[in-house]
Protein backbone atom coordinates (compact mmCIF):
# COMPACT_ATOMS: atom_id res chain seq x y z
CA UNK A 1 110.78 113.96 87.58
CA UNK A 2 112.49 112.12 90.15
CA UNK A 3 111.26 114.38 92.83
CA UNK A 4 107.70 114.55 91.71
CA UNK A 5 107.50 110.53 92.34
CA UNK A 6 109.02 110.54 95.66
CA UNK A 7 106.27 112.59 96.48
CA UNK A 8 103.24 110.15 97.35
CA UNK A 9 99.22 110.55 97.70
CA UNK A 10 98.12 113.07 100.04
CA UNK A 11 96.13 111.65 103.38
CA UNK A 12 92.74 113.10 104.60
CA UNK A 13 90.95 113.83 100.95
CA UNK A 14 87.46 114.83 101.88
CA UNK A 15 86.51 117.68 99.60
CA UNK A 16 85.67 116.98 95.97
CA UNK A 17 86.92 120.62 95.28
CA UNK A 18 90.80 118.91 96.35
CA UNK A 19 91.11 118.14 92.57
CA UNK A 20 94.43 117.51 92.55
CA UNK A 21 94.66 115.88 95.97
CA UNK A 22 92.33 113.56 94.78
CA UNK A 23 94.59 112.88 91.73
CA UNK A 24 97.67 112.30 93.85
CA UNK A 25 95.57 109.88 96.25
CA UNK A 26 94.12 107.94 92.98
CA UNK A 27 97.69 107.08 92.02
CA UNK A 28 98.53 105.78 94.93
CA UNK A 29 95.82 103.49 94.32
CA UNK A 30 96.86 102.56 90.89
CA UNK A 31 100.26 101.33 91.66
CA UNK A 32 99.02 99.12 94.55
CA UNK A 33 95.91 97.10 94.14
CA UNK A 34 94.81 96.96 97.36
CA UNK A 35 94.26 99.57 100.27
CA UNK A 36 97.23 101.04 101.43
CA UNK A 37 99.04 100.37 104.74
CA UNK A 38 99.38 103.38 106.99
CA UNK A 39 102.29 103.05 110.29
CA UNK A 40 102.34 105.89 112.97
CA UNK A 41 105.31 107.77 112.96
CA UNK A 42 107.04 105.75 116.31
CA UNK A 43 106.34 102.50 114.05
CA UNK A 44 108.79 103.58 111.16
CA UNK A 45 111.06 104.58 113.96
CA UNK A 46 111.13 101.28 115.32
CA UNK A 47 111.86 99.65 111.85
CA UNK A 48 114.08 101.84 111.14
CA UNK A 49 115.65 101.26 114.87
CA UNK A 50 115.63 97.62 114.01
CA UNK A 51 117.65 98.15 110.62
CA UNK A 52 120.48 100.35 112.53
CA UNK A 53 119.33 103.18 111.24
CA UNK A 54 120.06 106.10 114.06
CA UNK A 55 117.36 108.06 114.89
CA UNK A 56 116.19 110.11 118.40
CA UNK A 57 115.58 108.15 121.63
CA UNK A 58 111.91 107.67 122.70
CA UNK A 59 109.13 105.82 123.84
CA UNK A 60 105.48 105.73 123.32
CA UNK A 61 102.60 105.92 126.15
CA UNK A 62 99.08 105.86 125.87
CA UNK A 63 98.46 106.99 129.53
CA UNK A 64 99.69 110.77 131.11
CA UNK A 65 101.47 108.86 133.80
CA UNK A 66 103.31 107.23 130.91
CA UNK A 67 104.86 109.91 129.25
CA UNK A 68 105.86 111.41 132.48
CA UNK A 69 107.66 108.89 133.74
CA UNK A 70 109.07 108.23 129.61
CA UNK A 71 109.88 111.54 129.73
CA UNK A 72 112.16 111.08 133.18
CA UNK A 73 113.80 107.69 131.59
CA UNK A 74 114.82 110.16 128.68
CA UNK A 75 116.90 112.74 130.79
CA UNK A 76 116.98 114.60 128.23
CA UNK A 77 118.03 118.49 128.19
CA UNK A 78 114.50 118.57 125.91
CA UNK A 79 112.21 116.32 125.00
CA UNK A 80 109.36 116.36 122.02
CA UNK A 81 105.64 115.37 122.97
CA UNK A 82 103.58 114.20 119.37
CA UNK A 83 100.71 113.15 119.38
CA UNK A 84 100.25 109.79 117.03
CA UNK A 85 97.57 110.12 114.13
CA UNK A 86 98.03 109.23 110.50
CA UNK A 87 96.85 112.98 109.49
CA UNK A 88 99.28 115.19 108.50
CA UNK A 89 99.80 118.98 109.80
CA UNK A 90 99.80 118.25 113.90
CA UNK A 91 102.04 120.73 114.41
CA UNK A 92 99.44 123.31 113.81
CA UNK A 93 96.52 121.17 115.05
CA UNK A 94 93.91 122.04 117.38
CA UNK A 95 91.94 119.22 120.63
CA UNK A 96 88.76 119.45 121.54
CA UNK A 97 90.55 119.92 124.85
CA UNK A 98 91.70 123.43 123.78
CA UNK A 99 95.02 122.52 123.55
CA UNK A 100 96.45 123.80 120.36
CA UNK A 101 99.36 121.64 118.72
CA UNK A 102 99.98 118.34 118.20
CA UNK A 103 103.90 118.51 118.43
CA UNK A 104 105.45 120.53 121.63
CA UNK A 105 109.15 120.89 123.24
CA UNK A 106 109.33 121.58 126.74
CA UNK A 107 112.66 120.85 129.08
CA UNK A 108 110.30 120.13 132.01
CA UNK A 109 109.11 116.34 132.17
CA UNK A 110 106.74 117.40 134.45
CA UNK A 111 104.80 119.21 131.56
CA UNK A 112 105.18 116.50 129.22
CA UNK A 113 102.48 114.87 131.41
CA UNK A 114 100.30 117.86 131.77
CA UNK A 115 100.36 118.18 128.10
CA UNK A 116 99.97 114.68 127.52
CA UNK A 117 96.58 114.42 130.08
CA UNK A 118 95.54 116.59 127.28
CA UNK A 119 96.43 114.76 123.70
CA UNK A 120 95.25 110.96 125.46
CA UNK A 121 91.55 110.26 124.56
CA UNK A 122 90.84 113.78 122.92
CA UNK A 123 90.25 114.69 119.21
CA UNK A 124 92.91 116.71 117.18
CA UNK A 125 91.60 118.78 114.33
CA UNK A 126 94.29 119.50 111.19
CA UNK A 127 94.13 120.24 107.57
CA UNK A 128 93.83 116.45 106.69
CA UNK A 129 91.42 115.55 109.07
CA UNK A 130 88.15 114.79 108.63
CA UNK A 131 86.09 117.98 110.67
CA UNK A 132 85.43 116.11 113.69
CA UNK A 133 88.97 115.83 114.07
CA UNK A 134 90.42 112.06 115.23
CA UNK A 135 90.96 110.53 118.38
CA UNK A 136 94.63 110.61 120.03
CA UNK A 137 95.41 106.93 122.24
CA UNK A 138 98.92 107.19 121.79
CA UNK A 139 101.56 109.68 122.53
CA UNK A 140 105.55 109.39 121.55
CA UNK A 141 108.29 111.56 123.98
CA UNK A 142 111.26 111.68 122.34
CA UNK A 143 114.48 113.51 122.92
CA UNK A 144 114.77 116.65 121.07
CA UNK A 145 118.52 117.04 119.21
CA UNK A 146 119.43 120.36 117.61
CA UNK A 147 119.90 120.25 113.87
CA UNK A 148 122.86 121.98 112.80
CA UNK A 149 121.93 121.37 109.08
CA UNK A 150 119.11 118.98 107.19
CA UNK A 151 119.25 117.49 103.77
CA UNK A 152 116.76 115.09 101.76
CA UNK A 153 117.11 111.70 100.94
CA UNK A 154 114.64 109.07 99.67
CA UNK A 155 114.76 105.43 98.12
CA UNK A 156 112.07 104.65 95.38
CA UNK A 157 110.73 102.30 92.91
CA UNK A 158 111.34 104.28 89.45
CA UNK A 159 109.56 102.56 86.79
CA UNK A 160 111.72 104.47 84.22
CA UNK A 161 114.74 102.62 85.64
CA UNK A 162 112.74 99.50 85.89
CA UNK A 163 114.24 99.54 89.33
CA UNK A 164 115.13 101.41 92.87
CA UNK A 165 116.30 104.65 92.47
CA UNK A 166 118.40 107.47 95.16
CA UNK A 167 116.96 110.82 95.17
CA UNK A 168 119.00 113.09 97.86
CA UNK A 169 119.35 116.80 97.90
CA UNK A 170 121.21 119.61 100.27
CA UNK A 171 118.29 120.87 100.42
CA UNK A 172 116.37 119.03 103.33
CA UNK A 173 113.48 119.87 105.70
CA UNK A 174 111.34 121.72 102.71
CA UNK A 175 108.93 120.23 100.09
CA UNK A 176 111.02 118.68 97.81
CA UNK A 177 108.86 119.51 94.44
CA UNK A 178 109.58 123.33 95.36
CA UNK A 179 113.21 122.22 95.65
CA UNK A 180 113.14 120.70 92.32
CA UNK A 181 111.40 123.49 90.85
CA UNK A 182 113.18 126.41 92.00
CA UNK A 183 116.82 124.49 92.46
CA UNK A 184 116.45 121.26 89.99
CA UNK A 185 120.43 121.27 89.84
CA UNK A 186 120.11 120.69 93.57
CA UNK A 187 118.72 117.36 93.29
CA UNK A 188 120.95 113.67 93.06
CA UNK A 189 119.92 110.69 91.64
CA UNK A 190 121.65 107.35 91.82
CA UNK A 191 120.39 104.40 89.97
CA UNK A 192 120.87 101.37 92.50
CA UNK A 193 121.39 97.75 90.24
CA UNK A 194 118.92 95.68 92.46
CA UNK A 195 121.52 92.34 92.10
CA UNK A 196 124.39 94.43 93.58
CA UNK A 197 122.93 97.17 95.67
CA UNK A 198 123.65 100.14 96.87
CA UNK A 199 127.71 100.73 96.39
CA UNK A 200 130.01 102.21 98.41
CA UNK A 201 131.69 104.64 95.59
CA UNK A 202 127.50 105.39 95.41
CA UNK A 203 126.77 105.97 98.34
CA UNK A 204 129.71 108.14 99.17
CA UNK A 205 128.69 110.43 96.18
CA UNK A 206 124.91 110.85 97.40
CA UNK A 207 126.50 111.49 100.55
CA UNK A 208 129.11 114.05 99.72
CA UNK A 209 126.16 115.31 97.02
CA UNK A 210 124.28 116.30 100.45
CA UNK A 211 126.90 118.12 101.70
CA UNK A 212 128.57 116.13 104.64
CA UNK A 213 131.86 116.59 105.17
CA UNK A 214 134.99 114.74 106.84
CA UNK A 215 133.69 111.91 108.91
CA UNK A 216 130.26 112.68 108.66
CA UNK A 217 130.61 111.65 104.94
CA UNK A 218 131.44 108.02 105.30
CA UNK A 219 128.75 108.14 108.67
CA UNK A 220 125.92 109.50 105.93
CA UNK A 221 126.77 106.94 103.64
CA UNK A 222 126.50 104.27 106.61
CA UNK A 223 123.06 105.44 107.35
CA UNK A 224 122.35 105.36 103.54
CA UNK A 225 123.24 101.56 102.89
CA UNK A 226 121.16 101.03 105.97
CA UNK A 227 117.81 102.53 104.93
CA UNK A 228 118.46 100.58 101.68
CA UNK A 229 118.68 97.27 103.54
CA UNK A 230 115.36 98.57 105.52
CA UNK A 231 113.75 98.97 101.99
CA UNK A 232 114.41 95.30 100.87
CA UNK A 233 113.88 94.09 104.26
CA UNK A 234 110.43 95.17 104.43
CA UNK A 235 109.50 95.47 100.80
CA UNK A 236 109.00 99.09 100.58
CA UNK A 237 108.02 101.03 97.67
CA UNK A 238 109.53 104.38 99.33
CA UNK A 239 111.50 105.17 102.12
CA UNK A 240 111.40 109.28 102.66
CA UNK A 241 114.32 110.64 105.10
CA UNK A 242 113.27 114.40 105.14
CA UNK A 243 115.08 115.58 107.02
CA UNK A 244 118.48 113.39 107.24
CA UNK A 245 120.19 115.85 109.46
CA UNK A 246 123.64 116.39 111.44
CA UNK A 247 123.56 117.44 114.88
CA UNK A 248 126.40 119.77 116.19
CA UNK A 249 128.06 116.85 117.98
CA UNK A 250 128.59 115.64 114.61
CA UNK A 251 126.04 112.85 114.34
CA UNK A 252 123.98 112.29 110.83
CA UNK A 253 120.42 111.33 112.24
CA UNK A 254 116.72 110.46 110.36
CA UNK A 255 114.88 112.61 112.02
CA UNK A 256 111.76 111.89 110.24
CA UNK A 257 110.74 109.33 107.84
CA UNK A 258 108.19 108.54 105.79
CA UNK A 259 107.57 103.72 104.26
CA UNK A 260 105.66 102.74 101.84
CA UNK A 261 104.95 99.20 101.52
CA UNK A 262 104.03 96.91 98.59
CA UNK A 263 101.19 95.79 99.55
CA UNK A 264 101.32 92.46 97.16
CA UNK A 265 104.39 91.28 99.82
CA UNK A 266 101.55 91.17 102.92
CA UNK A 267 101.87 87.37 103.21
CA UNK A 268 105.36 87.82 103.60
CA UNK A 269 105.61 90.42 105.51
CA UNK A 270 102.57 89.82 107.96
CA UNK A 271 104.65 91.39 111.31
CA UNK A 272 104.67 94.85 109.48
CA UNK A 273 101.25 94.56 108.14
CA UNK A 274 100.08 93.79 111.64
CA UNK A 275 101.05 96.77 112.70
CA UNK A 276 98.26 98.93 110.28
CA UNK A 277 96.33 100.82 112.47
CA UNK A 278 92.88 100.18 111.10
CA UNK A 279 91.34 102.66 113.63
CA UNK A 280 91.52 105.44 111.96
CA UNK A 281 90.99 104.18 108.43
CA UNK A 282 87.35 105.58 107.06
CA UNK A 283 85.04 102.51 107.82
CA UNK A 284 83.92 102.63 104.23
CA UNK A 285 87.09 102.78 102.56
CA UNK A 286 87.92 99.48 105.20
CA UNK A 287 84.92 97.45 104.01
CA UNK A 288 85.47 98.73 100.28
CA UNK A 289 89.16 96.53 100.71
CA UNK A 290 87.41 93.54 101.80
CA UNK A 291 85.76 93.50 97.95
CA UNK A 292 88.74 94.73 95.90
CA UNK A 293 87.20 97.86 95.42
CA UNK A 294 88.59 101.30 95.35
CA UNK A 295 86.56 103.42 97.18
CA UNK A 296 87.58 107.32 98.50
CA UNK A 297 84.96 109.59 100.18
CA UNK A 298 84.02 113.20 98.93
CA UNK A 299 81.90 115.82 100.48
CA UNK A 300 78.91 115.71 97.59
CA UNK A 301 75.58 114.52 97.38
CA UNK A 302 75.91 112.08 94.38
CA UNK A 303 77.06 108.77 94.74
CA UNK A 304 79.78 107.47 91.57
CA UNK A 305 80.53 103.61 90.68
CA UNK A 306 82.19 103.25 87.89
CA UNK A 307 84.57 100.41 86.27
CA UNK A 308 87.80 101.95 85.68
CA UNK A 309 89.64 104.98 87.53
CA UNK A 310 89.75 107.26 84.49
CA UNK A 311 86.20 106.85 84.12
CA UNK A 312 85.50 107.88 87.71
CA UNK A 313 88.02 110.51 87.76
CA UNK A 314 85.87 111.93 84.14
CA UNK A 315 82.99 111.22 85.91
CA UNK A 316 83.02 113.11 88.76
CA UNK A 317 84.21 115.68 86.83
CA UNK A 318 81.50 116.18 84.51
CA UNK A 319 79.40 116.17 87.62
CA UNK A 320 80.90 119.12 88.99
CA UNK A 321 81.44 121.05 85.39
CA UNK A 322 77.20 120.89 85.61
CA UNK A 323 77.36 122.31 88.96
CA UNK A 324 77.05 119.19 91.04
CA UNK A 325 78.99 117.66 94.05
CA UNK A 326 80.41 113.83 93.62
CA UNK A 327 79.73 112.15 97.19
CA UNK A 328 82.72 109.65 96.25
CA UNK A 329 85.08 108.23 94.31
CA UNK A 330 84.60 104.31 93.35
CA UNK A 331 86.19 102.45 90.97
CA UNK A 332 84.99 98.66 90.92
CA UNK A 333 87.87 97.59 88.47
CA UNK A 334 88.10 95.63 85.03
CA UNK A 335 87.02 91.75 86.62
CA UNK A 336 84.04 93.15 88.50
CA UNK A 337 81.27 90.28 89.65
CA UNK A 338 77.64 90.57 90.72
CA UNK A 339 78.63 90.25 94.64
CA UNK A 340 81.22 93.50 94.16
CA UNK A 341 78.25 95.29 92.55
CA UNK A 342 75.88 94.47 95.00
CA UNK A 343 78.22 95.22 98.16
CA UNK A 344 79.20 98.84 96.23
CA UNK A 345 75.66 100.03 96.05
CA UNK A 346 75.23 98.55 99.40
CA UNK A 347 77.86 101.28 100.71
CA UNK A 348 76.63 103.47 98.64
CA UNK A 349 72.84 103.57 100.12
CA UNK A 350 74.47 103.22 103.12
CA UNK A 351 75.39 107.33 103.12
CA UNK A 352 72.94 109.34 104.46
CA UNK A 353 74.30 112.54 102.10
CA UNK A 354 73.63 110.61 99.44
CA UNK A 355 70.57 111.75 97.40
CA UNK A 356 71.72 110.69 93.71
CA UNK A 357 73.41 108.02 91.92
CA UNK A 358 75.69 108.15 88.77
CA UNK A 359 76.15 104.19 87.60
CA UNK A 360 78.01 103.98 84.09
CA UNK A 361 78.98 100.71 83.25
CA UNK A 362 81.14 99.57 80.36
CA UNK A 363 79.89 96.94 77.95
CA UNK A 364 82.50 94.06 78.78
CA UNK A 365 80.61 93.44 82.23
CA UNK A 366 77.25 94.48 81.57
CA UNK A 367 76.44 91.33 82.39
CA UNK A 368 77.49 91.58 86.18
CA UNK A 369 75.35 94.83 86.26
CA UNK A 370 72.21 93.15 84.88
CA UNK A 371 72.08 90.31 87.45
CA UNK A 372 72.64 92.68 90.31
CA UNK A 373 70.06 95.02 89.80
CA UNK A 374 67.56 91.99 91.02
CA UNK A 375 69.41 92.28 94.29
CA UNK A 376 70.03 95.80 94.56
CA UNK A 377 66.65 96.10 94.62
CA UNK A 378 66.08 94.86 97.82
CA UNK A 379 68.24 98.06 99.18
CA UNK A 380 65.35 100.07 97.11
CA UNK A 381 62.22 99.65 98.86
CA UNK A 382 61.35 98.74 102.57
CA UNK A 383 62.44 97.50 105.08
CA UNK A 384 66.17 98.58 103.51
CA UNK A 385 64.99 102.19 102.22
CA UNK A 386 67.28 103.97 100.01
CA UNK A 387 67.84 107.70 99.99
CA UNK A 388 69.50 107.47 96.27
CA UNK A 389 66.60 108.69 93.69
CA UNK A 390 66.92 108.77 90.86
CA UNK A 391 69.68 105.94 89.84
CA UNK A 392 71.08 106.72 86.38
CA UNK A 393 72.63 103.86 84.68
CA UNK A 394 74.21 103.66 81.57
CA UNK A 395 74.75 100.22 80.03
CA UNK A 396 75.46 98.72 76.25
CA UNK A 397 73.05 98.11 73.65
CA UNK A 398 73.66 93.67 74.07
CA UNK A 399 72.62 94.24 77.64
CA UNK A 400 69.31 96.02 77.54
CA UNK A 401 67.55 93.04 77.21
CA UNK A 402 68.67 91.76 80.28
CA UNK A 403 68.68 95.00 82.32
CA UNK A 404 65.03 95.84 81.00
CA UNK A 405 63.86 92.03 82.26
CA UNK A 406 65.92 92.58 85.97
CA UNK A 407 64.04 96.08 85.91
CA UNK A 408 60.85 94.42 85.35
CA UNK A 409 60.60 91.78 87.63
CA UNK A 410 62.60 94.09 90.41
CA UNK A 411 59.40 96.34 90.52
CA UNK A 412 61.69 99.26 89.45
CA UNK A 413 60.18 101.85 87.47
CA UNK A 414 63.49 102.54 85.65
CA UNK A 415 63.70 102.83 82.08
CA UNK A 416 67.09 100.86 80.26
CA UNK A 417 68.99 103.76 77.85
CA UNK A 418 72.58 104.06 77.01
């Protein structure tokens, strides 16, 4: 249980055969309201940095002649070129350079640049990309440390506790759901009382319930009660440690980490939220945000919006139990006004795979509905031609009045049916 939520909504969703990606990514949406904020990997580092949180040396460059000379400051006996996208699965990534990988070692800092002249302004391809791949502008060379052993260890909201929870495990640098399902005793939870936080008799357990040993114990529990003060300090709804390793010099390091952020606390927390790389954020998606709508794009040819996110999710399914392809997900919420239904099928035209729109409404706001389709049908007929034909709404018996007299004097040859 406790592993399952510190697992969070995969990145990249673009095919609506992902079923169950799709579900993961929709409850991220559910618990926060709003889009989500997305950090490069160097950006948690330097929270984390700024918490005391120990983690490798590095810098970031955006230029070849950067990284070489970051890669000199380092001195390192070997140093760790990634490239910096949101996506997942770099490792195994492929540029339109030809370069294959997004993450590579190399002792030489001479080859950090050579591989870097070939990340910088190119396009890497992985699993949660969208095909085209997406652009890399920023590098991060970091000094590579041997990992004599890696454990687990996250900090999450745990509704069931009403509260933040622990979740730590031996078991580190390995999905965590396939530790908890092959090795569930394997897996430590501490409740954490959010007016006294983290103890030290509780953070000495989690840390001797990893596995360190002698001095490393009370150093793991260090680092622990540090990532806890990160997670208040920047109102986080996760902080992910995986893996929380010790080195064979005997130092417990975050090697790589993984914030979530509340996204209700952005007008408190406006330096973090600054940092949100909105470049590469699907354009749609971004403009969806700017109307408090939910919006995630899918690989079909029928456009969905829908009030409610267990409506959508049933929708699209029935589309493709009859065979069909949803082009989207979008849920327009409970509160939904004439100017969110108006910008929705706005985006929605604005697809040019597109061909088909499925529109049910629920009674509650036919009313919103009904006043838009005056408007919407300006995005119908010339000069804003639509490719979506036919548009099948759905709407309650009170409101076919309405929607028949819209239809009317829109010029629309639709007929009102529930």
């Amino acid at each position: 249980m406790a592993a399952s939520m510190a697992s969070q909504a995969a990145r990249g969703l673009r095919t609506a055969a992902s079923k169950h990606v799709l579900l993961d990514k929709l409850k991220s949406t559910w618990l926060n309201p709003r889009r989500w904020l997305n950090l490069q990997e160097y950006q948690s580092k330097k929270l984390m940095q700024e918490s005391g949180v120990a983690v490798q040396r590095f810098y970031v460059a955006d230029t070849a002649s950067e990284a070489l000379e970051a890669a000199k400051r380092l001195n390192a006996k070997e140093i760790v070129l990634k490239a910096q996208i949101l996506a997942g699965g770099r490792g195994k990534g492929v540029f339109d350079s030809g370069l294959k990988g997004g993450v590579h070692l190399t002792k030489d800092p001479a080859v950090v640049g050579e591989l870097a002249n070939k990340m910088l302004g190119f396009n890497l391809t992985t699993k949660q990309t969208p095909k085209d791949g997406v652009k890399v502008k920023m590098v991060m060379v970091a000094e590579a440390l041997d990992i004599s052993r890696e454990t687990y260890f996250a900090i999450l909201m745990d509704r069931s506790c009403n509260g933040p929870v622990m979740v730590g495990s031996p078991q580190g640098g390995m999905d965590i759901e396939e530790v908890a399902a092959s090795t569930p005793e394997l897996i430590f939870k501490e409740v954490i009382d959010i007016f006294e936080g983290v103890r030290d008799d509780q953070a000495l357990r989690m840390a001797t319930n990893l596995g360190f040993k002698g001095p490393l114990q009370r150093q793991a529990a260090d680092q622990i009660k540090r990532l806890y003060d990160l997670f208040l300090k920047v109102d986080a709804t996760q902080v992910e440690v995986n893996p929380l390793g010790e080195t064979p010099e005997g130092q417990v390091v975050c090697f790589d980490a993984k914030i979530n952020f509340d996204d209700n606390a952005e007008f408190r927390q406006k330096a973090v939220f600054a940092m949100d790389d909105m470049a590469e954020s699907d354009p749609t998606e971004t403009e969806a945000a700017k109307w408090d709508l939910k919006y995630i794009g899918l690989d079909g040819n029928i456009a969905c919006f829908v009030n409610g996110a267990g409506l959508a999710m049933a929708t699209c399914d029935i589309i493709d139990l009859h065979g069909g392809k949803p082009a989207n997900f979008l849920d327009l919420g409970g509160g939904v006004q004439e100017r969110q239904v108006y910008e929705a099928f706005k985006m929605l035209t604005a697809d040019p795979k597109s061909s088909h729109c499925k529109y049910p409404p629920p009674p509650p706001r036919c009313h919103s509905y009904t006043a838009a389709l005056a408007s919407i049908s300006t995005l119908l007929s010339p000069p804003h031609p639509s490719a979506l034909s036919p548009l099948a709404l759905s709407l309650s018996v009170s409101a076919l009045k309405s929607q028949a007299h819209c239809a009317e004097t829109s010029g629309s040859d639709r007929t009102p049916g529930f």
